[in-house]
N, C-alpha and C. Protein backbone atom coordinates (compact mmCIF):
# COMPACT_ATOMS: atom_id res chain seq x y z
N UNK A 1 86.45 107.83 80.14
CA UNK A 1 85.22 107.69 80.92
C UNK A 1 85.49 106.81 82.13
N UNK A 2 85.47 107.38 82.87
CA UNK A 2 85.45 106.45 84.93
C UNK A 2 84.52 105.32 84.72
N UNK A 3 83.03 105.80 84.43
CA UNK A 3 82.19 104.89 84.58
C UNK A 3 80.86 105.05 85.51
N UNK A 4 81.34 106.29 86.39
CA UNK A 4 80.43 106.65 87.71
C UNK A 4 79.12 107.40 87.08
N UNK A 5 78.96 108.06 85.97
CA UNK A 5 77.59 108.33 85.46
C UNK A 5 76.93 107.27 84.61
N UNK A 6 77.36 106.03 84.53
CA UNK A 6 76.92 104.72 83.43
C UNK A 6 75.88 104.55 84.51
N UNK A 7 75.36 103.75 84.01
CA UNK A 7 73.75 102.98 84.92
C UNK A 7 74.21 101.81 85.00
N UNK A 8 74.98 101.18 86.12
CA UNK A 8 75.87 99.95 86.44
C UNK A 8 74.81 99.33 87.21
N UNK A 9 75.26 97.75 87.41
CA UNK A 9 74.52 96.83 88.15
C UNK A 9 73.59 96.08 87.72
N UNK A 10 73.20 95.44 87.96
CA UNK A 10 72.48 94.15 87.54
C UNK A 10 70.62 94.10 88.04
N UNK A 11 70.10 93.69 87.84
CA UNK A 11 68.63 93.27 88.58
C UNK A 11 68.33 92.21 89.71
N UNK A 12 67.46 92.06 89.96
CA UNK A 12 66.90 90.40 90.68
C UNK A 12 67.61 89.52 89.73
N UNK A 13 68.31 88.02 90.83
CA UNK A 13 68.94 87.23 90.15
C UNK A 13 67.25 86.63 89.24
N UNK A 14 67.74 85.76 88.26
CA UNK A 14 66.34 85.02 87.87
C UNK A 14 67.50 83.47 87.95
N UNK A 15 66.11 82.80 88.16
CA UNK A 15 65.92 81.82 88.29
C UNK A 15 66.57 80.83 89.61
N UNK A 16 66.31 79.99 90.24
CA UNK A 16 67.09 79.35 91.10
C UNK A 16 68.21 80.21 92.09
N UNK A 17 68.02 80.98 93.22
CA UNK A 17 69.62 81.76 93.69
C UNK A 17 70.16 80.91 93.66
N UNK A 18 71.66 81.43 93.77
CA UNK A 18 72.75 80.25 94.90
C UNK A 18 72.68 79.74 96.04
N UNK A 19 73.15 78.79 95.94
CA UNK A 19 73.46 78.80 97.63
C UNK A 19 75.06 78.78 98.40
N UNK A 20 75.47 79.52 97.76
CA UNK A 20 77.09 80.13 98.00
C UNK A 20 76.78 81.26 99.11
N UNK A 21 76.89 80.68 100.67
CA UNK A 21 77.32 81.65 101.30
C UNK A 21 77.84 83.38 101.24
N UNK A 22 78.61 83.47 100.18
CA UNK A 22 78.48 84.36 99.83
C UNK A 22 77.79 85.51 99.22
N UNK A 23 76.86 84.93 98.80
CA UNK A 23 75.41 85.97 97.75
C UNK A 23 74.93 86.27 99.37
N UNK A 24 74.36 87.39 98.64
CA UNK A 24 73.61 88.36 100.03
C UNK A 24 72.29 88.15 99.50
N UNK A 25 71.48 87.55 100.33
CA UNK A 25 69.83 87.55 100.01
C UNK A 25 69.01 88.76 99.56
N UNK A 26 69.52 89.81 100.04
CA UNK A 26 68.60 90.80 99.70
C UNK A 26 68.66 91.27 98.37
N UNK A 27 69.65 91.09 98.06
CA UNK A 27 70.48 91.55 96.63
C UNK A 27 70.47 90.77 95.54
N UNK A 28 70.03 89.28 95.73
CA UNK A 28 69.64 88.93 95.04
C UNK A 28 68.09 88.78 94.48
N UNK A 29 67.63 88.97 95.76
CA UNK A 29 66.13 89.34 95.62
C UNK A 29 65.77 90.79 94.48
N UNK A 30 66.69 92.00 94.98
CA UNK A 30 66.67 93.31 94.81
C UNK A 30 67.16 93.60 93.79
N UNK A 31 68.47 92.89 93.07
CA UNK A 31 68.90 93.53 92.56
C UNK A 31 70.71 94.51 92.97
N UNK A 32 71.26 94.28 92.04
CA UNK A 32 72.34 94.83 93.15
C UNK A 32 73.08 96.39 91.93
N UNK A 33 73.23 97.40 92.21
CA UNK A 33 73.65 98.34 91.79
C UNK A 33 74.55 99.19 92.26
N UNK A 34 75.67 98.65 92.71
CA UNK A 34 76.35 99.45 93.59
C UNK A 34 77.83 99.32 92.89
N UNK A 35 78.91 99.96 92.88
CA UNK A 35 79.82 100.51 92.02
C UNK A 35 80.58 99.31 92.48
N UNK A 36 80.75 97.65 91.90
CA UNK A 36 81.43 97.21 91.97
C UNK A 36 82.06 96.39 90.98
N UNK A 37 82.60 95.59 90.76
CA UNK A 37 83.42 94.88 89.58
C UNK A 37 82.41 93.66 89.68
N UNK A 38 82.38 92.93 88.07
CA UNK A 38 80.99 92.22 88.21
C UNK A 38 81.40 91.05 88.62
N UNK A 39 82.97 90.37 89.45
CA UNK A 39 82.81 88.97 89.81
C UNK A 39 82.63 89.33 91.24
N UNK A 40 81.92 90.38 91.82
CA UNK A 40 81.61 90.71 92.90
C UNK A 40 80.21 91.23 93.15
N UNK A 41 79.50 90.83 92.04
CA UNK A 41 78.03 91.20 91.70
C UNK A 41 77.36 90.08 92.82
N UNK A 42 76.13 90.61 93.13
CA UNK A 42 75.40 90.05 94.43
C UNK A 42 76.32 89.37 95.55
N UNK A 43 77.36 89.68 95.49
CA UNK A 43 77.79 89.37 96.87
C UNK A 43 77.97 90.54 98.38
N UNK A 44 77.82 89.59 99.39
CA UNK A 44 77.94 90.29 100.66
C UNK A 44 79.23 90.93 100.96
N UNK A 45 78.83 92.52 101.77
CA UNK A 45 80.22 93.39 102.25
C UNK A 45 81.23 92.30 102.65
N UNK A 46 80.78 91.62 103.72
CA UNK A 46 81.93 91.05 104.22
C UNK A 46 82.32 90.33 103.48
N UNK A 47 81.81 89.72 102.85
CA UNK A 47 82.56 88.64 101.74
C UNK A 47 82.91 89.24 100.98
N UNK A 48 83.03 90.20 100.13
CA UNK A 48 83.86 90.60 99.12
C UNK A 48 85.38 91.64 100.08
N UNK A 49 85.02 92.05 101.47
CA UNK A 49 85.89 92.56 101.98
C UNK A 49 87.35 91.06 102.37
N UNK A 50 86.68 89.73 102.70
CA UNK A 50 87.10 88.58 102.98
C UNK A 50 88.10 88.30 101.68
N UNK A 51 87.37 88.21 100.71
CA UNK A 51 88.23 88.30 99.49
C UNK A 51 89.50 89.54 99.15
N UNK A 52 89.10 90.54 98.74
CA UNK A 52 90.17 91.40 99.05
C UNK A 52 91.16 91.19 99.74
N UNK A 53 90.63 90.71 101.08
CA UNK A 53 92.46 90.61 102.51
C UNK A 53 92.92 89.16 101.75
N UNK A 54 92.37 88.41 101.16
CA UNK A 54 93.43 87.48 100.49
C UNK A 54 94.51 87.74 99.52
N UNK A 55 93.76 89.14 98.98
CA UNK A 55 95.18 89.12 98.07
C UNK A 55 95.37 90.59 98.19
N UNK A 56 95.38 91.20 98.77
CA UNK A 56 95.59 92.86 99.24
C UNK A 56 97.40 92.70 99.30
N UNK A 57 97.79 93.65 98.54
CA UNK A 57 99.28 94.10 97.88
C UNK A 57 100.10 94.64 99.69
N UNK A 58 101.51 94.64 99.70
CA UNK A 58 101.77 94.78 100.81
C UNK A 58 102.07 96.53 101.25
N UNK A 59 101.82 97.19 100.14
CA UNK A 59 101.91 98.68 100.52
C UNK A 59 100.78 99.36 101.16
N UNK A 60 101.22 100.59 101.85
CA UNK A 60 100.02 100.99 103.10
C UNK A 60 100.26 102.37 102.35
N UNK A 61 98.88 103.37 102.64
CA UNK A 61 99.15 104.57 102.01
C UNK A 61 98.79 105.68 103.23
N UNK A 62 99.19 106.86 103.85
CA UNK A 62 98.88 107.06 104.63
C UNK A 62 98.84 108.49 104.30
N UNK A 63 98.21 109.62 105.30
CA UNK A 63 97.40 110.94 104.91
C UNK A 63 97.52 111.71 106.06
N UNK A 64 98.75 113.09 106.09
CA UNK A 64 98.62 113.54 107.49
C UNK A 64 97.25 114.57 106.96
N UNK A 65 96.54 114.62 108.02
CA UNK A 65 95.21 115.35 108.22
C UNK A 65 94.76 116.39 109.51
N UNK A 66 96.02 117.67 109.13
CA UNK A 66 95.58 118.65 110.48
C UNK A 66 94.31 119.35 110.11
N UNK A 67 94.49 120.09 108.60
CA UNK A 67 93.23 120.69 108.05
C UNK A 67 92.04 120.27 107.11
N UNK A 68 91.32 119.08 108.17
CA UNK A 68 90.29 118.53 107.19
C UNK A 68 90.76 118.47 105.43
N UNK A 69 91.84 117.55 105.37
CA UNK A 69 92.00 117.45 103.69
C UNK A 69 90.76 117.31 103.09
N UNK A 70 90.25 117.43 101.69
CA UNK A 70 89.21 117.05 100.92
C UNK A 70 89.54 115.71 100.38
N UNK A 71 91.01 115.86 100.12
CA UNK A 71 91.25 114.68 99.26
C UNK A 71 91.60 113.50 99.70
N UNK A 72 91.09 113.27 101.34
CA UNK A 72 91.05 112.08 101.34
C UNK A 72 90.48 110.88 101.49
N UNK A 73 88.92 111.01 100.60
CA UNK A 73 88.25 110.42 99.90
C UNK A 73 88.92 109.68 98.97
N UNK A 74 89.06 110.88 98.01
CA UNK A 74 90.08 110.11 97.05
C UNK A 74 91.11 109.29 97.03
N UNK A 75 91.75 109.46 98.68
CA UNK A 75 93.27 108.79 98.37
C UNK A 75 92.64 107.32 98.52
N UNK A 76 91.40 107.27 99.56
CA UNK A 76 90.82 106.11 99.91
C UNK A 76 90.37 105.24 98.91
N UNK A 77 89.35 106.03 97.70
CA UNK A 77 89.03 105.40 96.64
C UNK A 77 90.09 104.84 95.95
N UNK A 78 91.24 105.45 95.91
CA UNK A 78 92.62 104.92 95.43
C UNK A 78 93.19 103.85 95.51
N UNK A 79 93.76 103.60 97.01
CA UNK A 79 94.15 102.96 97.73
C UNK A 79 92.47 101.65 97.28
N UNK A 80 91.49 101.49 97.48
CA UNK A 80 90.75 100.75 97.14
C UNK A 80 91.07 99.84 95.59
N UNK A 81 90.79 100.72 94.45
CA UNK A 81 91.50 100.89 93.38
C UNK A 81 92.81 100.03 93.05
N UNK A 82 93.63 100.17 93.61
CA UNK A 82 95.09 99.69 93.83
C UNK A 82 95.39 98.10 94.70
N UNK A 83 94.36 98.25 95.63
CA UNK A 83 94.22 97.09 96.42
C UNK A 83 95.43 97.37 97.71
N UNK A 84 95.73 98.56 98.56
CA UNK A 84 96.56 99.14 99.44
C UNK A 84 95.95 97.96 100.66
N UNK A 85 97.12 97.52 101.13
CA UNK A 85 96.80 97.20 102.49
C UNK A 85 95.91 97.59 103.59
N UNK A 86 96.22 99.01 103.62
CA UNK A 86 95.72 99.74 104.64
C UNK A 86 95.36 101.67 104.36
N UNK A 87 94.74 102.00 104.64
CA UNK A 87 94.83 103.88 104.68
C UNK A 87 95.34 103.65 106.00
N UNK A 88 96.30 105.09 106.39
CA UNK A 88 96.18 105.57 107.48
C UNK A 88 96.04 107.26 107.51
N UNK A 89 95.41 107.64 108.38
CA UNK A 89 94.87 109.19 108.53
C UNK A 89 95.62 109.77 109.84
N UNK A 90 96.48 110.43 109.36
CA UNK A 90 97.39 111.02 110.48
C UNK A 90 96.76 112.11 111.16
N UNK A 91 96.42 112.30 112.23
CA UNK A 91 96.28 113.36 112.50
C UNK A 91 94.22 113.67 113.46
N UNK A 92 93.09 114.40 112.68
CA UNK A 92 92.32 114.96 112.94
C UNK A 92 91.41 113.11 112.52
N UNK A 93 90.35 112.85 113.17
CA UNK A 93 89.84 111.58 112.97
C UNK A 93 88.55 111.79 111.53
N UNK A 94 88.07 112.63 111.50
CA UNK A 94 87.19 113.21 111.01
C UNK A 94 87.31 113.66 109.19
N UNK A 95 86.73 113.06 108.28
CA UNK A 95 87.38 113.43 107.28
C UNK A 95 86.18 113.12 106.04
N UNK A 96 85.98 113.64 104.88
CA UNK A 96 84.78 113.82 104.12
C UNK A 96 84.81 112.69 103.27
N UNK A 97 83.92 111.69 103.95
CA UNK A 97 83.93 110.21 102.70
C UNK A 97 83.24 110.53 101.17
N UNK A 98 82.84 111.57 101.13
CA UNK A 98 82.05 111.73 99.79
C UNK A 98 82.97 111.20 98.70
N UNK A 99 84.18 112.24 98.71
CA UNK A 99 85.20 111.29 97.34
C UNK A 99 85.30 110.32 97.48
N UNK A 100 85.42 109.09 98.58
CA UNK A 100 85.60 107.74 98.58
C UNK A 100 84.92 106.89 97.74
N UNK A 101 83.23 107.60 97.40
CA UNK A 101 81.97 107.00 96.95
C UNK A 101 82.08 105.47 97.23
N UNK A 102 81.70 105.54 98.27
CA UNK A 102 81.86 103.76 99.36
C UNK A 102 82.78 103.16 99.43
N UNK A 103 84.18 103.32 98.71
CA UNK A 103 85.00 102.16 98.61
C UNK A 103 85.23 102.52 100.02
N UNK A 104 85.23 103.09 101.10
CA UNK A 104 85.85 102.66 102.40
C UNK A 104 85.02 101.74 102.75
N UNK A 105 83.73 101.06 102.54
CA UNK A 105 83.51 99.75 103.46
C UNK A 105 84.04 98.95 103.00
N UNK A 106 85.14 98.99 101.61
CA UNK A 106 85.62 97.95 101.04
C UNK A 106 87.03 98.06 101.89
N UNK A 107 87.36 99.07 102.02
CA UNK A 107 89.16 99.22 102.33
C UNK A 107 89.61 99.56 103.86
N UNK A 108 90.50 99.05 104.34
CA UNK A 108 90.60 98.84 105.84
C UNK A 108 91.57 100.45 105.52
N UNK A 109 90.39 101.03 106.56
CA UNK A 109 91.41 102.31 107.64
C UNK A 109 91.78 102.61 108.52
N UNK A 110 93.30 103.05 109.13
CA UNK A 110 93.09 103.54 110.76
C UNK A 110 93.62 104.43 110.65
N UNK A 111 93.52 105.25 112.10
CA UNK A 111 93.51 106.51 112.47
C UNK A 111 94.88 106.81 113.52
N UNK A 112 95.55 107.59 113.29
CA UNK A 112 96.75 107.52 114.27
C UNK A 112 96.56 109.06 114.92
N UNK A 113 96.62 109.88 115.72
CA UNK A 113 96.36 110.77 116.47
C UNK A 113 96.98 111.15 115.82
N UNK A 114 98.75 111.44 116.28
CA UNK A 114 99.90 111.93 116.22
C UNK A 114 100.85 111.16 115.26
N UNK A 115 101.38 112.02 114.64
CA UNK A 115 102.38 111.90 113.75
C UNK A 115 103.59 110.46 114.39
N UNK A 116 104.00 110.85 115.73
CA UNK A 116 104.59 109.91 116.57
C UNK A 116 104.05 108.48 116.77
N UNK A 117 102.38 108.54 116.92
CA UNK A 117 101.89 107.63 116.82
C UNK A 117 101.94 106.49 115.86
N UNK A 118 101.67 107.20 114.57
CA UNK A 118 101.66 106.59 113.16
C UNK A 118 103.19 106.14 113.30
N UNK A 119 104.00 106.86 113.62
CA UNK A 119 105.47 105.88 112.84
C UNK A 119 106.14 105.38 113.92
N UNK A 120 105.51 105.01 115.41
CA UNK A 120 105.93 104.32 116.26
C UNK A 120 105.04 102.82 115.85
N UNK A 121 103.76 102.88 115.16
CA UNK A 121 103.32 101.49 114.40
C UNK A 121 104.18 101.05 113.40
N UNK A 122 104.42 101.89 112.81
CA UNK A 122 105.51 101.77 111.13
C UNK A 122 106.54 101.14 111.53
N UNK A 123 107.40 101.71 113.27
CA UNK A 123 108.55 101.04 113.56
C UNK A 123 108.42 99.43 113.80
N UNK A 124 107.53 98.99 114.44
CA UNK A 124 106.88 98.00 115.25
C UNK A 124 106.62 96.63 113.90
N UNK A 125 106.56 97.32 112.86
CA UNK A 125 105.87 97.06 111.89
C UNK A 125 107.27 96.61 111.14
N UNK A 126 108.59 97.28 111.03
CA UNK A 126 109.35 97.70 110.12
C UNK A 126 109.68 97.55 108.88
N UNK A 127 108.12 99.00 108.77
CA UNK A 127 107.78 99.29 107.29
C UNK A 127 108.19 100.35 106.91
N UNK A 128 109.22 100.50 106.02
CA UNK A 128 109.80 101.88 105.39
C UNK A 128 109.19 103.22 105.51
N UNK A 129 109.06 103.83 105.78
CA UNK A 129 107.86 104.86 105.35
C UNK A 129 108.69 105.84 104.02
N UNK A 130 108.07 105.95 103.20
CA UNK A 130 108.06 106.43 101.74
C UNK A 130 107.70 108.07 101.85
N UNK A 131 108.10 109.04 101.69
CA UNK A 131 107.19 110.54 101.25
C UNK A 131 107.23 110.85 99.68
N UNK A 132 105.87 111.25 99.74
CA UNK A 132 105.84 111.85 98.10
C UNK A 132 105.44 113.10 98.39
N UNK A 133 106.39 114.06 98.04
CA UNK A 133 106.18 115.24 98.22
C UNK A 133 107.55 115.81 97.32
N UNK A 134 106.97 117.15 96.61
CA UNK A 134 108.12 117.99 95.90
C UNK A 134 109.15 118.60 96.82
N UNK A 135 109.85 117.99 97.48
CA UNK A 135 110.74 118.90 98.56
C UNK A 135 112.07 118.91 97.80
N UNK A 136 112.89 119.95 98.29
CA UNK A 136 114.15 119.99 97.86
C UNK A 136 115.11 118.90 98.23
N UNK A 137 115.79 118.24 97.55
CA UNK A 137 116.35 117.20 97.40
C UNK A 137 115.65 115.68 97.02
N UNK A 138 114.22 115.67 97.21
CA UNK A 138 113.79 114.49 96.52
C UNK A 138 114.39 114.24 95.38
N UNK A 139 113.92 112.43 95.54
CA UNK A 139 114.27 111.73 94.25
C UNK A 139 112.78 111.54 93.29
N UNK A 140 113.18 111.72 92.10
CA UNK A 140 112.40 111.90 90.95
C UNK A 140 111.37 110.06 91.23
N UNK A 141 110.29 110.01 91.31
CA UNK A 141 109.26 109.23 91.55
C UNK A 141 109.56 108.06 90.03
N UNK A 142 109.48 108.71 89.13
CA UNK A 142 109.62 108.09 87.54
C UNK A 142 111.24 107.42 87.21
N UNK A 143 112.14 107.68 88.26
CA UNK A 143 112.92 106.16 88.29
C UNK A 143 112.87 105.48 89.64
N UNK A 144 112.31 105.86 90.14
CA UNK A 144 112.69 104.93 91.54
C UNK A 144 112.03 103.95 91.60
N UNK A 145 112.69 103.03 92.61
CA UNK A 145 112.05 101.22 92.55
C UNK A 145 111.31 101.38 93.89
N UNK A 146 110.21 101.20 94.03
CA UNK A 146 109.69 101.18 95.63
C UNK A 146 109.98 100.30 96.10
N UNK A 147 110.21 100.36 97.31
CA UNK A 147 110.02 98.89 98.06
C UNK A 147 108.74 98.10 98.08
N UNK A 148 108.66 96.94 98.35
CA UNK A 148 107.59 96.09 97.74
C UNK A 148 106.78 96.48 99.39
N UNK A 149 107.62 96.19 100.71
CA UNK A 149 106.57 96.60 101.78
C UNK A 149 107.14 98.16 102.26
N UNK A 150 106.08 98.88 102.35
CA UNK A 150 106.30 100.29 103.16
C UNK A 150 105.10 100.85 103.20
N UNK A 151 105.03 102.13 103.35
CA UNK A 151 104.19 102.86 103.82
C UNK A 151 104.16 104.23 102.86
N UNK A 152 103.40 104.44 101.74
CA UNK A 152 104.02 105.77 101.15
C UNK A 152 103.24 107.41 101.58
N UNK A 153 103.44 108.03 102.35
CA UNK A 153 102.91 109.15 103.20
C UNK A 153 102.96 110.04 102.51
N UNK A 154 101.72 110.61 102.42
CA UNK A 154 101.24 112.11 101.94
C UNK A 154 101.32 113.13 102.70
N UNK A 155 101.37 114.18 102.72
CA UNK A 155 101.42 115.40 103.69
C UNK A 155 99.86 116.55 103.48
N UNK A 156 99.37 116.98 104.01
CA UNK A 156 98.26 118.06 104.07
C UNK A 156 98.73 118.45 102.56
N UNK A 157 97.36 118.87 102.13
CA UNK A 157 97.43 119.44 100.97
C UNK A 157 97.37 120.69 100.68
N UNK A 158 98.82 121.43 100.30
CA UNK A 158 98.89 122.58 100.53
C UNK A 158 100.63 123.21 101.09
N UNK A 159 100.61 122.82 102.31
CA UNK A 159 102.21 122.87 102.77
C UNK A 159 102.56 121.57 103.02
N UNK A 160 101.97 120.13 102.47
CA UNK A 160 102.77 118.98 102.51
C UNK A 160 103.38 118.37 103.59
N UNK A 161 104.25 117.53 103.57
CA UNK A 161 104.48 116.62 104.68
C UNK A 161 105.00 117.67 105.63
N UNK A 162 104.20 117.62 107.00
CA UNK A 162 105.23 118.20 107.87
C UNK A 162 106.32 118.00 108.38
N UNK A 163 107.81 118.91 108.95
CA UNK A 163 108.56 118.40 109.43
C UNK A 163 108.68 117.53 109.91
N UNK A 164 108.06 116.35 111.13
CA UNK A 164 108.38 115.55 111.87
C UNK A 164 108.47 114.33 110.94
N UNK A 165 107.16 114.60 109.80
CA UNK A 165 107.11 113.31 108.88
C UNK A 165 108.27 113.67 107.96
N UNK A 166 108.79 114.58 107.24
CA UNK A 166 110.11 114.75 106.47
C UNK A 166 111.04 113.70 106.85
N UNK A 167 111.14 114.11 108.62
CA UNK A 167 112.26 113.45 109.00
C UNK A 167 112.40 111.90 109.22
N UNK A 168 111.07 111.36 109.56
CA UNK A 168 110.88 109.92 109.63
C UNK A 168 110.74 109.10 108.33
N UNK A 169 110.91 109.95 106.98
CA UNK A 169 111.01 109.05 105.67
C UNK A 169 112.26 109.12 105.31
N UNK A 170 112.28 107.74 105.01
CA UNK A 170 114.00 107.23 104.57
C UNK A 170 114.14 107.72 102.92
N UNK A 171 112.97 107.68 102.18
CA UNK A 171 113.24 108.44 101.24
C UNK A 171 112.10 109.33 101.00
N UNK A 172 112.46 110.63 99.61
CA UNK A 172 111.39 111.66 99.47
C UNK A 172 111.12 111.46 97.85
N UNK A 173 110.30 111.41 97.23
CA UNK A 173 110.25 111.22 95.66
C UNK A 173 109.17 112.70 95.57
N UNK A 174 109.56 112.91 94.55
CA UNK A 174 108.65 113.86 93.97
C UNK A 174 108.25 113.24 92.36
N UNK A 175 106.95 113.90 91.94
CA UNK A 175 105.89 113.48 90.26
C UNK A 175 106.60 114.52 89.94
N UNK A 176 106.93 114.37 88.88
CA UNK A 176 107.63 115.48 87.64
C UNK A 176 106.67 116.00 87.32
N UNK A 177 106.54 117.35 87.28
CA UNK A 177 105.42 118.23 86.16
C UNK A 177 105.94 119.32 85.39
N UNK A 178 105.20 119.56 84.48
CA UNK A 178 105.87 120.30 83.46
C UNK A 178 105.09 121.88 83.48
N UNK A 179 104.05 122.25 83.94
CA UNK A 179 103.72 123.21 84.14
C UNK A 179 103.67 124.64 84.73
N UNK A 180 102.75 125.31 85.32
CA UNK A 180 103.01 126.74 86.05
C UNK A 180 102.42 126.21 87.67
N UNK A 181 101.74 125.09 87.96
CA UNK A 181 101.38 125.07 89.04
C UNK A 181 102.60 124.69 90.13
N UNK A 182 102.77 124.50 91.11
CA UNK A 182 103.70 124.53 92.20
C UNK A 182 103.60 122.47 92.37
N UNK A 183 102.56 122.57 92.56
CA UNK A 183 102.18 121.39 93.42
C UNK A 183 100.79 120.62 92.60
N UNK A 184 100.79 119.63 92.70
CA UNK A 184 99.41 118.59 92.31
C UNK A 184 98.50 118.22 93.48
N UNK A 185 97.08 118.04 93.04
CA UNK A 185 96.41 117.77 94.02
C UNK A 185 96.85 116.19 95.00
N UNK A 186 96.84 116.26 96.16
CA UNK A 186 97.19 115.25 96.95
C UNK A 186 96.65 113.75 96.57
N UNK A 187 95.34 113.90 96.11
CA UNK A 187 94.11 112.99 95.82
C UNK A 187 95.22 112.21 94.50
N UNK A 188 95.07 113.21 93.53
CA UNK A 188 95.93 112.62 92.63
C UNK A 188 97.64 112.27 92.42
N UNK A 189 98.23 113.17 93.33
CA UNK A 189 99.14 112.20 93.56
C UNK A 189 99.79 110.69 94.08
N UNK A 190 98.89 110.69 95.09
CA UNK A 190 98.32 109.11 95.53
C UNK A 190 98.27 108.40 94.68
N UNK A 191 97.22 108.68 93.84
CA UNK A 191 97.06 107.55 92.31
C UNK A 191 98.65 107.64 91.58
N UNK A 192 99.06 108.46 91.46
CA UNK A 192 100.50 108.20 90.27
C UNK A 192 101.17 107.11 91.29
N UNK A 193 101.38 107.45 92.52
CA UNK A 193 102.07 106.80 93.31
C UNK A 193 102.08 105.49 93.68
N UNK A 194 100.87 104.82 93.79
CA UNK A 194 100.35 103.80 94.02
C UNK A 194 100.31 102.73 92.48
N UNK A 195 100.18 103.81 91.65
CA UNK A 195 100.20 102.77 89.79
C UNK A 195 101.93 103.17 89.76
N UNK A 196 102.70 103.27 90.34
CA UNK A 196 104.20 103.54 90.48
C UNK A 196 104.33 101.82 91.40
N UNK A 197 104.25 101.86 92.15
CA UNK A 197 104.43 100.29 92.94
C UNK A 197 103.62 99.24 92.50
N UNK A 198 102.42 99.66 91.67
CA UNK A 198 101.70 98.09 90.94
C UNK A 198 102.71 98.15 89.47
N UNK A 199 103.06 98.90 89.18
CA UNK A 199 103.56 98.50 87.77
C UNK A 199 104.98 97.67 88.24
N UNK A 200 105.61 97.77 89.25
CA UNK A 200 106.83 97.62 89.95
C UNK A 200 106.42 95.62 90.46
N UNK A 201 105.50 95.95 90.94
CA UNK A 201 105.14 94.63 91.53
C UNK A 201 103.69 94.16 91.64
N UNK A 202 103.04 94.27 90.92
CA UNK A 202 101.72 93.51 90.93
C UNK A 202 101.80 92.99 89.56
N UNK A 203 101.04 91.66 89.46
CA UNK A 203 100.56 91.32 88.04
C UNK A 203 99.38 91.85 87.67
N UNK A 204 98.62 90.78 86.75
CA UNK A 204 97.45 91.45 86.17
C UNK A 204 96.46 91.16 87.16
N UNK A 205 95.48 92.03 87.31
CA UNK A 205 94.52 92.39 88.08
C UNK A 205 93.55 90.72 87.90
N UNK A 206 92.75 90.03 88.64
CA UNK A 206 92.16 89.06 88.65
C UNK A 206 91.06 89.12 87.64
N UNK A 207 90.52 88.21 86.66
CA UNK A 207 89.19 88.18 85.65
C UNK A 207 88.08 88.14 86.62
């Protein structure tokens, strides 16, 4: 069970609010019900976004996007999930937040036009860039050690990383599957990928 059909959230604080900068007045007045973890109950966007960049993990996850992907909501909710540095959206600016279900006001995104664009930041940056994609000659995802900083890039969902991005990743991993399908949804490959570098290097998640 996710949790997204439970009846989450709390009511009007009772008795006395805080006076911690952080509590959002309205929400404590109101009531707060919104899909978050409860040591983040009645607090304000920005302040729980403030928190996050303190301890946000050093991997970036990024999404080329020529044909309106669906799934990258999801990679966003993910990347939220995971605590990703950054999304980046390669490509078309425009993209369906519905799968995100809000975590993008939680999770910092940007937008790179061009493929060139995105990994002339990456250079500037010099952050590995990672591909996960089933291509011929990848390395199997389930031994490899990620690097602790990089960038791990998805490709359109469907025909996958395009050439230019093939060529700008220093390495290619592919998810092992055992089935008749070709390929996994993009959305969910993200997630294997991303619990692939927290098991590698994150501890336990904060109480």
């Amino acid at each position: 069970m996710t949790g997204d059909q439970l009846d989450v959230g709390v009511g009007p604080w009772t008795g006395d609010p805080p006076t911690d900068p952080r509590y959002d007045p309205e929400l404590l007045a109101e009531g707060d019900r919104r899909n978050v973890v409860d040591r983040y109950r009645y607090w304000g966007r920005e302040a729980i976004v403030a928190d996050l960049d303190r301890r946000r993990h050093q991997f970036h996850v990024a999404i080329e996007n020529w044909q309106h992907d669906f799934n990258i909501g999801t990679v966003v909710r993910n990347a939220n999930a995971f605590l990703a540095a950054e999304v980046h959206i390669v490509g078309r600016r425009r993209w369906n937040r519905r799968g995100a279900m809000v975590t993008d006001r939680y999770q910092h995104v940007r937008h790179h036009e061009t493929i060139e664009e995105f990994l002339a930041w990456t250079s500037a940056r010099d952050l590995p860039v990672v591909g996960i994609d089933n291509l011929p000659g990848s390395r199997p995802l389930e031994t490899a050690t990620l690097p602790r900083r990089c960038v791990l890039l998805f490709g359109q969902e469907g025909p996958g990383l395009s050439e230019p991005a093939r060529v700008a990743c220093g390495e290619v991993y592919s998810i092992a599957q055992y089935g008749s399908t070709r390929s996994i949804n993009a959305g969910v490959a993200s997630g294997i990928a991303m619990h692939a570098w927290i098991r590698t290097h994150a501890g336990a998640p904060p109480e």
